[in-house]
Protein backbone atom coordinates (compact mmCIF):
# COMPACT_ATOMS: atom_id res chain seq x y z
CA UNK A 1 44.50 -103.99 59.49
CA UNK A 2 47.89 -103.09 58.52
CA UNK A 3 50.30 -105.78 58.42
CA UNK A 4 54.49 -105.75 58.33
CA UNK A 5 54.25 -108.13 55.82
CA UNK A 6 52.84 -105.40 53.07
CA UNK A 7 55.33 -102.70 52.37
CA UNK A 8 53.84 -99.44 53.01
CA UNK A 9 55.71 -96.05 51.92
CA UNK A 10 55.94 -92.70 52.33
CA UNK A 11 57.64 -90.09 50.33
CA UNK A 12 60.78 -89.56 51.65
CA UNK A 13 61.83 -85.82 53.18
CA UNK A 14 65.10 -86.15 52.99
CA UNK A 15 65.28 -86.19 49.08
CA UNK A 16 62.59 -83.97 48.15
CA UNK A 17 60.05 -86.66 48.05
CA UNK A 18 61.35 -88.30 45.06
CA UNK A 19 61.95 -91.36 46.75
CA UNK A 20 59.74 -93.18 49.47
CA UNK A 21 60.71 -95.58 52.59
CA UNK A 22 58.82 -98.05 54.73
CA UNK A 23 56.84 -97.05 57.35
CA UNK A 24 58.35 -97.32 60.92
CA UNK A 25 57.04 -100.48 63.23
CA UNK A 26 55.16 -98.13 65.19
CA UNK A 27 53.72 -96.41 62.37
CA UNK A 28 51.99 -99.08 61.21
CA UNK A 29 51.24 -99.62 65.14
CA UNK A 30 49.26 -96.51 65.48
CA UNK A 31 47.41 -96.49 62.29
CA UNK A 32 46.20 -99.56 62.91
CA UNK A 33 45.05 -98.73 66.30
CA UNK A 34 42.77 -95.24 64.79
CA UNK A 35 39.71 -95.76 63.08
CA UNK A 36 38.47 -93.49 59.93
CA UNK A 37 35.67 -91.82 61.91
CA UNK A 38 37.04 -88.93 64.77
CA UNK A 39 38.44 -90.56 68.06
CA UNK A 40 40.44 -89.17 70.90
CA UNK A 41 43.97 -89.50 71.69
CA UNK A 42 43.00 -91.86 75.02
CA UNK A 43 41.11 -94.39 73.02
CA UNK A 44 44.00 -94.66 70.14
CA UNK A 45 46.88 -94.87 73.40
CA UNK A 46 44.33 -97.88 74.84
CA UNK A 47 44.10 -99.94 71.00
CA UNK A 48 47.63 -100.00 71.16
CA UNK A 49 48.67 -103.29 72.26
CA UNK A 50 52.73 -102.04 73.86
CA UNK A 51 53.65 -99.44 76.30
CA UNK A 52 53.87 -96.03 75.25
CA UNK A 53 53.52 -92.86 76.66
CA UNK A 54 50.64 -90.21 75.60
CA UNK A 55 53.79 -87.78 74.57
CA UNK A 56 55.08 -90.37 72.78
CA UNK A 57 52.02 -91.67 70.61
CA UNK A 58 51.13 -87.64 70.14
CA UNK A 59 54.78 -87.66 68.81
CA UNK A 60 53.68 -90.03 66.46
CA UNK A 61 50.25 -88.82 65.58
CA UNK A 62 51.65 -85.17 64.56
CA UNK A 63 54.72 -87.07 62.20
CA UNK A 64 51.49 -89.01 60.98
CA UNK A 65 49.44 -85.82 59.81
CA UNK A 66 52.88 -84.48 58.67
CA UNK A 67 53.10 -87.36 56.21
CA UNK A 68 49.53 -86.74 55.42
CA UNK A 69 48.54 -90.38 56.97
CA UNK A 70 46.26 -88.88 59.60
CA UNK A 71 44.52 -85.94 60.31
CA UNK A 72 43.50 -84.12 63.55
CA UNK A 73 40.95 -81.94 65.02
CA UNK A 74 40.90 -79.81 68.24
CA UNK A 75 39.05 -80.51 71.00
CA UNK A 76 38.53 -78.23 74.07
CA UNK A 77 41.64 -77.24 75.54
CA UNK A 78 45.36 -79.18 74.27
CA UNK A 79 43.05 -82.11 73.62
CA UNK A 80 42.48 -83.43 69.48
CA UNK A 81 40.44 -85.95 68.00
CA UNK A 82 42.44 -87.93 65.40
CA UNK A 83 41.28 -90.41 62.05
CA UNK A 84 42.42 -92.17 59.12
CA UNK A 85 43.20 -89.50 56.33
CA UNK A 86 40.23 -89.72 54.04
CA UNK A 87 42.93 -90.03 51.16
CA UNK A 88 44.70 -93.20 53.36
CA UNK A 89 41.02 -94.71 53.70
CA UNK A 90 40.30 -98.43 52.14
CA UNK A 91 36.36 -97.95 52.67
C-alpha cells in the first residue's frame, strides 16, 4: 500500500518531463485501491474508502494510464478492466 508519507513522482508535463512532482492525494487513493491482476472499474470505485463518482475515478484512471501508472483494457461495450502497470508493479 501506498502511503503519503513516501514521496511518489511523476515526470512532469508541463516542462517536458525533465522535472517530476508528487502524486495528487487521490492518486495515490486510486492506485492503492487497483490490484496488479485485471479488475473492473466497479470494484476499484467500491476499494475506495471516500465518495467519488464513477466519472470522476474514470477521470482519474485515464490521467493514470496517461502517466503510464495504470493500464486498461476494454470490456464489452464503454466498460474497461484496469491494473497496476507491470512497470509500477513491486511483485
Amino acid at each position: 500500500m501506498l502511503t503519503m508519507d513516501v514521496e511518489l513522482t511523476v515526470p512532469c508535463p508541463h516542462c517536458g518531463g525533465t522535472s517530476r512532482r508528487k502524486l495528487f492525494p487521490m492518486e495515490v487513493q486510486t492506485l492503492n485501491a487497483m490490484r496488479s491482476s485485471w479488475t473492473t472499474t466497479e470494484d476499484i470505485l467500491a476499494r475506495i474508502k471516500s465518495p467519488v463518482s464513477p466519472t470522476a475515478l474514470c477521470n482519474r484512471l485515464i490521467a493514470l494510464r496517461k502517466l503510464g501508472l495504470v493500464e486498461s483494457r476494454p470490456m464489452t461495450g464503454r466498460r474497461n478492466e484496469w491494473r497496476v502497470a507491470a512497470s509500477s508493479r513491486s511483485d
